[in-house]
C-alpha atoms as a PDB file:
ATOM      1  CA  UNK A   1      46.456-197.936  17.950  1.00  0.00           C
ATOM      2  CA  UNK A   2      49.092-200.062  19.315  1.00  0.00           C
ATOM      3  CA  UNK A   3      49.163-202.287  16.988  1.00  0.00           C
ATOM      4  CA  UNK A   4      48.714-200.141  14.280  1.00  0.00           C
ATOM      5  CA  UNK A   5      52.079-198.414  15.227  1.00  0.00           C
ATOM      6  CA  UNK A   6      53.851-201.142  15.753  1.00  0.00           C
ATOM      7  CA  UNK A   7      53.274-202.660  12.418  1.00  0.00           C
ATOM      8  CA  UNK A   8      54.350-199.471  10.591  1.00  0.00           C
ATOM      9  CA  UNK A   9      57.802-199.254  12.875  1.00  0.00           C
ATOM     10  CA  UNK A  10      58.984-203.329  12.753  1.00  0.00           C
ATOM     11  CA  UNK A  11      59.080-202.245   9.040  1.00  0.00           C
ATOM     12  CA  UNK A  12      62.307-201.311   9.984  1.00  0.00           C
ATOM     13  CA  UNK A  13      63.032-202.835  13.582  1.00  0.00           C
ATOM     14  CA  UNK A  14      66.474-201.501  13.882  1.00  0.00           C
ATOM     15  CA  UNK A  15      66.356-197.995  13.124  1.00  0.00           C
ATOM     16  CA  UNK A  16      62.467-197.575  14.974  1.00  0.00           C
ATOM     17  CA  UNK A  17      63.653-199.581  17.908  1.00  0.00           C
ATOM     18  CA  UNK A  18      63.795-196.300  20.460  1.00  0.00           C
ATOM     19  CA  UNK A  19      60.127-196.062  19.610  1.00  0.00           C
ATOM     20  CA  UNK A  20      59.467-199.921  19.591  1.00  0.00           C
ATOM     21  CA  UNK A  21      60.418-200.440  23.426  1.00  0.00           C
ATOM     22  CA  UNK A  22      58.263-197.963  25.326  1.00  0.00           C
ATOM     23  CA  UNK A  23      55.560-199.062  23.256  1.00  0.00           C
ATOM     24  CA  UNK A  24      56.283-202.467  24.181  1.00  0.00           C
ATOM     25  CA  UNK A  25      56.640-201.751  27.618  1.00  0.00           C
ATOM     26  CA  UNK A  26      53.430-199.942  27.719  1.00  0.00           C
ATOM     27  CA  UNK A  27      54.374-196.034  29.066  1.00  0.00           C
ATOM     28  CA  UNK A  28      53.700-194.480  26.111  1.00  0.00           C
ATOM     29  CA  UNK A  29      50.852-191.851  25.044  1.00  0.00           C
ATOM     30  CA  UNK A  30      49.963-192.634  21.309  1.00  0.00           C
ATOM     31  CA  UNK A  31      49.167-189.743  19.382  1.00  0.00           C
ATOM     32  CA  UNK A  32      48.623-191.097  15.991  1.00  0.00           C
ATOM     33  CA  UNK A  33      49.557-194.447  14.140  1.00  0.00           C
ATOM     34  CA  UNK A  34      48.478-195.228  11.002  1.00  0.00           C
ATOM     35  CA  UNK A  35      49.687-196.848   7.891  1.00  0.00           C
ATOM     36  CA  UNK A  36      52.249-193.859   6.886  1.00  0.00           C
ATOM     37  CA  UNK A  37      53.695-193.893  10.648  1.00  0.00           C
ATOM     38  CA  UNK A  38      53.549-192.888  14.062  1.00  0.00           C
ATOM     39  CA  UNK A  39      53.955-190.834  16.292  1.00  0.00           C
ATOM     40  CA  UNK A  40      54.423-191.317  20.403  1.00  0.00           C
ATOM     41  CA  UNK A  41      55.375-189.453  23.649  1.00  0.00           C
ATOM     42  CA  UNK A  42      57.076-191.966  26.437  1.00  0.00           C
ATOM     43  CA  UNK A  43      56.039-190.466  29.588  1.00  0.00           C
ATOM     44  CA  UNK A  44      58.549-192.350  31.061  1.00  0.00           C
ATOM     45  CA  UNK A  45      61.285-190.210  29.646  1.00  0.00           C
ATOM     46  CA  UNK A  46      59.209-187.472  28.706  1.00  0.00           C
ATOM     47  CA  UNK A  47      60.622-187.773  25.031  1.00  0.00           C
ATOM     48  CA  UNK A  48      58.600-187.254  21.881  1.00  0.00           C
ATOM     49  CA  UNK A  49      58.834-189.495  18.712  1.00  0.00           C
ATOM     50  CA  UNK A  50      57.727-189.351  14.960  1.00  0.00           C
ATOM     51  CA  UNK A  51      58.350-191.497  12.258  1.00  0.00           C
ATOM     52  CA  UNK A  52      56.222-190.173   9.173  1.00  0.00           C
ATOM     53  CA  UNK A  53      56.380-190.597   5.457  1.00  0.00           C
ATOM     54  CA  UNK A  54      54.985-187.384   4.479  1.00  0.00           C
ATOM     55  CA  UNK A  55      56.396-183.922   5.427  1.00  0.00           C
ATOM     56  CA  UNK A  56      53.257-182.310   5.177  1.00  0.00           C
ATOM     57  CA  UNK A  57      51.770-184.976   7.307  1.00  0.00           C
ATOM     58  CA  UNK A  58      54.460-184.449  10.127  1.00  0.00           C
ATOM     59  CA  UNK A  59      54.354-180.592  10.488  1.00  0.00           C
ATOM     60  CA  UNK A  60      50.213-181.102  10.607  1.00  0.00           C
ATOM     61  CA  UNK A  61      51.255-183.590  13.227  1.00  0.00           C
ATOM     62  CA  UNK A  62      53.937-181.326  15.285  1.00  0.00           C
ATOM     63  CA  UNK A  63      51.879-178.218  14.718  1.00  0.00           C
ATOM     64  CA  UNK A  64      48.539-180.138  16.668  1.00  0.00           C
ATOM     65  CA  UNK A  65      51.168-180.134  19.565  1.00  0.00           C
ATOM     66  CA  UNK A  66      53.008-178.106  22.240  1.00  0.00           C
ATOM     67  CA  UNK A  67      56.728-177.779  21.194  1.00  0.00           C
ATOM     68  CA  UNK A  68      58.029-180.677  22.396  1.00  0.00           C
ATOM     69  CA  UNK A  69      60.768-180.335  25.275  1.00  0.00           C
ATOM     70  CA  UNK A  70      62.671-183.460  23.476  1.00  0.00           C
ATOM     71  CA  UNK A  71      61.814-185.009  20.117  1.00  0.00           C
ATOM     72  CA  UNK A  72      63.503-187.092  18.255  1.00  0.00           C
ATOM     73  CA  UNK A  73      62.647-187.572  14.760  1.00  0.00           C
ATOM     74  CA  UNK A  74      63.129-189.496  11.457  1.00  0.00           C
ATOM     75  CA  UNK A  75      62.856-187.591   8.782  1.00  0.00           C
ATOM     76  CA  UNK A  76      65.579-184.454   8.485  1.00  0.00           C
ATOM     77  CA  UNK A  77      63.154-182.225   6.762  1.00  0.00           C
ATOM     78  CA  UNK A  78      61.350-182.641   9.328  1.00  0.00           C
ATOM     79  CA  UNK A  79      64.197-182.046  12.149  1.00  0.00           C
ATOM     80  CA  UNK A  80      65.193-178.930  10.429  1.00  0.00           C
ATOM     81  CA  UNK A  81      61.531-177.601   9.906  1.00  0.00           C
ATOM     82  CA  UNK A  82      61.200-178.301  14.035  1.00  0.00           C
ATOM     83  CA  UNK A  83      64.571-176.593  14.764  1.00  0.00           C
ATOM     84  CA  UNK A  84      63.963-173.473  12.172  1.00  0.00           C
ATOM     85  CA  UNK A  85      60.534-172.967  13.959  1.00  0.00           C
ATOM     86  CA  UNK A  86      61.829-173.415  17.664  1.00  0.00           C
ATOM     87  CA  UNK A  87      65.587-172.874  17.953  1.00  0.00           C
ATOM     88  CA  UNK A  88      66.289-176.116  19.822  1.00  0.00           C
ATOM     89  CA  UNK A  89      69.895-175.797  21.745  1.00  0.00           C
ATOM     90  CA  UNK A  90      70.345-179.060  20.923  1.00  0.00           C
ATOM     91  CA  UNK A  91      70.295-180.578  16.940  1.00  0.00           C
ATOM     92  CA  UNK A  92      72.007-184.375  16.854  1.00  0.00           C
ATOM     93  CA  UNK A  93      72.230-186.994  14.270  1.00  0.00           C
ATOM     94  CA  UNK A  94      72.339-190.551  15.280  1.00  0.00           C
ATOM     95  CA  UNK A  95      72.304-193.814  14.022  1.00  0.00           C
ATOM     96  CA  UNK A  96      70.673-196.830  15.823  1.00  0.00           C
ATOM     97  CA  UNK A  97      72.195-199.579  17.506  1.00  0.00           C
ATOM     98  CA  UNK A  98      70.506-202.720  18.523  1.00  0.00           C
ATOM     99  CA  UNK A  99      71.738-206.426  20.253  1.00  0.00           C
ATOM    100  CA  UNK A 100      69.220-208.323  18.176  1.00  0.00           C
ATOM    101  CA  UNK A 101      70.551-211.814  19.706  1.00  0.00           C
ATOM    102  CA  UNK A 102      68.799-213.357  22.379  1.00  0.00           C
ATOM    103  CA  UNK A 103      72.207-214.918  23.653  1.00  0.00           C
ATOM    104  CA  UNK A 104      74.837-213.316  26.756  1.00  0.00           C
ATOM    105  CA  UNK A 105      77.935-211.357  25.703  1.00  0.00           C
ATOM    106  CA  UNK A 106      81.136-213.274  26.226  1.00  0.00           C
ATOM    107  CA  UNK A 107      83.541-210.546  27.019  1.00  0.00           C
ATOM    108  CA  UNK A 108      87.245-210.664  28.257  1.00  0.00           C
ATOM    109  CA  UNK A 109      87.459-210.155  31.764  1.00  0.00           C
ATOM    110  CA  UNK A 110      90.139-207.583  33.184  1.00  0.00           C
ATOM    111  CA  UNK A 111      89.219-208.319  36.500  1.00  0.00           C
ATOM    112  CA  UNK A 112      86.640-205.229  36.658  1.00  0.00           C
ATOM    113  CA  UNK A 113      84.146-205.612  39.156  1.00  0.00           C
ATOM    114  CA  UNK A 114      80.628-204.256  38.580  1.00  0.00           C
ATOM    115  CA  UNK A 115      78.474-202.591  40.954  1.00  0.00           C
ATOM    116  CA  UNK A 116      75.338-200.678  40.821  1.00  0.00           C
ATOM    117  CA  UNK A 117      75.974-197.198  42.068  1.00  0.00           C
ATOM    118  CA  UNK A 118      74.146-195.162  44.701  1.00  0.00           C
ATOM    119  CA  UNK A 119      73.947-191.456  45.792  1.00  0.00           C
ATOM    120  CA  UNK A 120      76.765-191.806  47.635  1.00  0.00           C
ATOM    121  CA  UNK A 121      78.983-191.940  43.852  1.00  0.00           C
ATOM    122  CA  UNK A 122      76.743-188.928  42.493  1.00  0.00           C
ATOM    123  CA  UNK A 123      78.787-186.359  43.073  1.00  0.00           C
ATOM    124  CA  UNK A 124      81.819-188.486  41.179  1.00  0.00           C
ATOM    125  CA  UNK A 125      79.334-189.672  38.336  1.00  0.00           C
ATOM    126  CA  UNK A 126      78.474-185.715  37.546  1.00  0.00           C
ATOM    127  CA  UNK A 127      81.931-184.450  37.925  1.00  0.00           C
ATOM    128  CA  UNK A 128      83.184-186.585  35.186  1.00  0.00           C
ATOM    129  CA  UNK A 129      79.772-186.402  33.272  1.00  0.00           C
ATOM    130  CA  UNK A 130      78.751-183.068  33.700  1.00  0.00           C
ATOM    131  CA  UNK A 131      79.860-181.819  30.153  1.00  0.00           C
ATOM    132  CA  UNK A 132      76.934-184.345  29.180  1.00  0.00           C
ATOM    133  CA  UNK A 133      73.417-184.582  31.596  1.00  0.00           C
ATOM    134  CA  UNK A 134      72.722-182.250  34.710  1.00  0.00           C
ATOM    135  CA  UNK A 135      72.673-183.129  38.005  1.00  0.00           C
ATOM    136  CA  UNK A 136      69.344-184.009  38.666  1.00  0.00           C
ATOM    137  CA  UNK A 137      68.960-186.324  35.661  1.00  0.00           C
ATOM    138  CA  UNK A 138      71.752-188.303  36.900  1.00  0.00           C
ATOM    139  CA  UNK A 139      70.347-188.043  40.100  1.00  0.00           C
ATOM    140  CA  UNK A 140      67.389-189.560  39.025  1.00  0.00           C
ATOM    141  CA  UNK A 141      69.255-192.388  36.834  1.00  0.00           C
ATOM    142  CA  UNK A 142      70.910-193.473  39.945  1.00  0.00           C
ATOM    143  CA  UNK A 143      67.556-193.549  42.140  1.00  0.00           C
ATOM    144  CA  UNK A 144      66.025-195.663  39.764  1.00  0.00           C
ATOM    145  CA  UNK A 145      69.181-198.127  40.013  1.00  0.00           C
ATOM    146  CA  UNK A 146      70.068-197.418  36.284  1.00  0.00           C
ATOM    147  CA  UNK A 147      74.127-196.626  36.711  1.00  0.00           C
ATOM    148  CA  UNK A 148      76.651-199.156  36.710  1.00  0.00           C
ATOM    149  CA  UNK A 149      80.138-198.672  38.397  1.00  0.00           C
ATOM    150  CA  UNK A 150      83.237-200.896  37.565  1.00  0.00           C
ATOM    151  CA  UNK A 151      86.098-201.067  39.967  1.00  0.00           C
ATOM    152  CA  UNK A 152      89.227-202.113  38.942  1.00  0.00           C
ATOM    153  CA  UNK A 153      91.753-203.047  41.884  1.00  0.00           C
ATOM    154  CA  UNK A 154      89.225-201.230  44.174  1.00  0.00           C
ATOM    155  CA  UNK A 155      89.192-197.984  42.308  1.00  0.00           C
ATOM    156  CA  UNK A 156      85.949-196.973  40.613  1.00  0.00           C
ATOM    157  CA  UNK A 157      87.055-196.549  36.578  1.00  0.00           C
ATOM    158  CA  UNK A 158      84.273-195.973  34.892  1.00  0.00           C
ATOM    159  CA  UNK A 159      80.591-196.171  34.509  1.00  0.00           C
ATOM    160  CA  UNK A 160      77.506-197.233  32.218  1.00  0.00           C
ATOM    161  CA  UNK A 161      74.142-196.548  32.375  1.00  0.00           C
ATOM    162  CA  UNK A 162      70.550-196.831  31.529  1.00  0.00           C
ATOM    163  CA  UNK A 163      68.563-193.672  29.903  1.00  0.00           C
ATOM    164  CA  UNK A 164      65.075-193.235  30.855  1.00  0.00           C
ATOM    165  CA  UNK A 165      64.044-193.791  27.476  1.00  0.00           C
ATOM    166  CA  UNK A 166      65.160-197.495  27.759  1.00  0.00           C
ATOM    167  CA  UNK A 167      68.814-196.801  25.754  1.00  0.00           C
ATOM    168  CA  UNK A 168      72.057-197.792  26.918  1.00  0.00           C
ATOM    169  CA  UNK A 169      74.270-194.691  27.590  1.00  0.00           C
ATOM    170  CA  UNK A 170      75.886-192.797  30.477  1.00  0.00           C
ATOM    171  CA  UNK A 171      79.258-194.771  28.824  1.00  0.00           C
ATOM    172  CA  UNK A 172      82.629-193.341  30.906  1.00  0.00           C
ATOM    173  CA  UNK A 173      85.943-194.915  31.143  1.00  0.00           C
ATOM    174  CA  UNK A 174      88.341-192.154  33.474  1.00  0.00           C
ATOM    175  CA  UNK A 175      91.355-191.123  31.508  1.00  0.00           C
ATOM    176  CA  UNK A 176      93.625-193.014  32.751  1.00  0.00           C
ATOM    177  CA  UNK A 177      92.218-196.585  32.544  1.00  0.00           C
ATOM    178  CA  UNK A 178      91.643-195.907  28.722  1.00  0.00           C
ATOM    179  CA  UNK A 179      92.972-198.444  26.373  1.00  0.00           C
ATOM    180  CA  UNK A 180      91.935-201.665  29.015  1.00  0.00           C
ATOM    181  CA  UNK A 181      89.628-202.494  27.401  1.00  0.00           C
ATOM    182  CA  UNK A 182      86.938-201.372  30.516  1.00  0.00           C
ATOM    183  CA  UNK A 183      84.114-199.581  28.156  1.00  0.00           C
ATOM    184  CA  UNK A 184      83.671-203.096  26.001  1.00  0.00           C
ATOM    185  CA  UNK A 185      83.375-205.203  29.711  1.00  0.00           C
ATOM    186  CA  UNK A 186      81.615-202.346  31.029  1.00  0.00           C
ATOM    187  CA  UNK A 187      79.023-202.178  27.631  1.00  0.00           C
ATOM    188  CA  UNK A 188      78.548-206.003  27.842  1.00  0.00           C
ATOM    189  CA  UNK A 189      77.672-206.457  31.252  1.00  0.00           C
ATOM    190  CA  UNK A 190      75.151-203.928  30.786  1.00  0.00           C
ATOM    191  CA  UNK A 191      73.943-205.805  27.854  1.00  0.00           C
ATOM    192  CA  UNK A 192      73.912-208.835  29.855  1.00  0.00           C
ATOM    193  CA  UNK A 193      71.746-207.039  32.841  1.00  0.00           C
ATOM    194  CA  UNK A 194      69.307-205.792  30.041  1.00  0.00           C
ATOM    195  CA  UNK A 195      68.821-209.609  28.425  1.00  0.00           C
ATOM    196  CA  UNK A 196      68.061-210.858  31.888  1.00  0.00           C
ATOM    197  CA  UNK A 197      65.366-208.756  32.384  1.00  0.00           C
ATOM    198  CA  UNK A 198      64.057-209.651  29.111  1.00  0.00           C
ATOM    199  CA  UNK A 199      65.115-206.411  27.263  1.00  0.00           C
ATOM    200  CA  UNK A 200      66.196-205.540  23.995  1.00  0.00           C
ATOM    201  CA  UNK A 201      69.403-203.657  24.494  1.00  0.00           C
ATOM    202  CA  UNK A 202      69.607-200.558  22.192  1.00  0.00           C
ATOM    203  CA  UNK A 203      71.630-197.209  22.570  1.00  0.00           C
ATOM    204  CA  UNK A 204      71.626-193.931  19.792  1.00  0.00           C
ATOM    205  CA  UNK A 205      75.249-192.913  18.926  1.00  0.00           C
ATOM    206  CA  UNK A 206      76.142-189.801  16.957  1.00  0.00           C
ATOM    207  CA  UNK A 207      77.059-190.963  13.156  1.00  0.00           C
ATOM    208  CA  UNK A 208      80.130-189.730  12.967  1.00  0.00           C
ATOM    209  CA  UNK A 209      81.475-191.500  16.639  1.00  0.00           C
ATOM    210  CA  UNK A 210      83.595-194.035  14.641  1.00  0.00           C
ATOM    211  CA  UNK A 211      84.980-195.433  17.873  1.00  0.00           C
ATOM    212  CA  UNK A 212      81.752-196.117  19.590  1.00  0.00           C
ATOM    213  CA  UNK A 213      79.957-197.382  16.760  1.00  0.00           C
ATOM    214  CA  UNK A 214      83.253-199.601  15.994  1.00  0.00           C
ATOM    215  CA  UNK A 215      82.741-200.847  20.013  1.00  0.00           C
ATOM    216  CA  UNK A 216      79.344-201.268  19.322  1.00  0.00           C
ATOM    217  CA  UNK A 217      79.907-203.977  16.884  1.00  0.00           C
ATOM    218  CA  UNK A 218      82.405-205.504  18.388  1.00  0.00           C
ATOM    219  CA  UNK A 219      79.454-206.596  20.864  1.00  0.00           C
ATOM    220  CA  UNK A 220      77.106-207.670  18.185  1.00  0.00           C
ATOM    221  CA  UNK A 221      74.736-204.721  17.416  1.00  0.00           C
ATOM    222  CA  UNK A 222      73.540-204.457  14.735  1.00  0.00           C
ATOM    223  CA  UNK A 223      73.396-200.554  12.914  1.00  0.00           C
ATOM    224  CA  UNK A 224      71.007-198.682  11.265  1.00  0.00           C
ATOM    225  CA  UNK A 225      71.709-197.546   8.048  1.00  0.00           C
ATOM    226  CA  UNK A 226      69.703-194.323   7.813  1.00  0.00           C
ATOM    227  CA  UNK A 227      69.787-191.827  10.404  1.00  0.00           C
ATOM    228  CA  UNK A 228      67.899-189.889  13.028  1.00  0.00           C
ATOM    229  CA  UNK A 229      67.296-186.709  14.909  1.00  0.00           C
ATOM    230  CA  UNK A 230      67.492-185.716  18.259  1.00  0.00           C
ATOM    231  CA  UNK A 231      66.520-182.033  19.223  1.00  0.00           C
ATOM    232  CA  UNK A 232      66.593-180.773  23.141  1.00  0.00           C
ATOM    233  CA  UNK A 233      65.362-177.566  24.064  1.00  0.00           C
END
């Protein structure tokens, strides 16, 4: 089945990438593949994934299952068939951006220093990301050494991270040391870390986030050109 899903989704290896890595790194549960698509659950993350080419197909698919906690999904009919059915609090469209080269970023240095955080910055990383994950996600991020710190003159600025799912995220660059240039060092040192461990750096950003998609390829990603859906209960 592995192989059958993973020749439907390198069809289109940029947009299917989120699904792509966890097969690739193996903690997935397939639930179907087949020549019209697939469809996964990463037990890593815990998130659910369906690429289809039939409607009719999905909702047979979805309906075989309990209502996923976290889906994310490639068709809208199918996103808005999901979120009609379950009320998800949470309905976002994303494109897909990927680092297809196999070479380091070169990025201007502003002197930041980069260090991986502990739970000692927790408290710090959730005040100035708490409009975005709870606690105890972060908490867990920064267990599993997956948060990034940069210090610039000895003051923590910002941060990065890694999402469970395998996608870059977590992005945060305080207030006041906007306009440095810190998010594009801090981005690229995080693609950098990923390459070295012989990962394919990939984050999801919501279409209409001009400036991160513009940052995003300023570092060489590459973006998809159809969209996705991302629905949280």
């Amino acid at each position: 089945m592995k192989e059958i899903a993973l020749e439907y989704l390198e069809r289109n290896r940029v947009l299917y990438m989120a699904m792509i890595f966890p097969i690739k790194r193996g903690t997935v549960n397939i639930i179907y593949a087949g020549q019209d698509g697939a469809f996964i659950k990463d037990m890593e993350s815990g998130v659910s994934m369906i690429a289809i080419d039939n409607l009719d197909k999905g909702k047979e698919l979805l309906d075989g299952v309990l209502k996923p906690v976290h889906i994310c999904v490639y068709r809208k009919d199918i996103a808005e068939y999901l979120y009609e059915k379950y009320g998800y609090r949470k309905y976002v469209e994303n494109v897909q951006a990927v680092y297809m080269n196999k070479s380091y970023v070169e990025v201007k240095s502003q002197n930041l220093k980069i260090e991986l955080l502990t739970l000692a910055n927790l408290d710090w990383v959730y005040e100035n990301y708490c409009d975005q994950l709870d606690y105890s996600y972060l908490k867990s991020r920064i267990e599993n050494g997956a948060i990034y710190g940069g210090r610039l003159e000895g003051e923590l600025c910002g941060f990065i991270g890694v999402h469970a799912d395998g996608s870059i995220g977590i992005l945060k660059v305080l207030e006041k040391f906007r306009g440095l240039g810190l998010a594009l060092e801090l981005e690229g040192n995080m693609i950098n870390t990923l390459l070295k461990r012989g990962d394919i750096p990939f984050s999801q950003i919501e279409f209409d986030n001009e400036a991160s998609i513009g940052l995003h390829k300023k570092l060489g990603f590459e973006i998809s050109k159809d969209t996705l859906y991302r629905l949280i209960d």
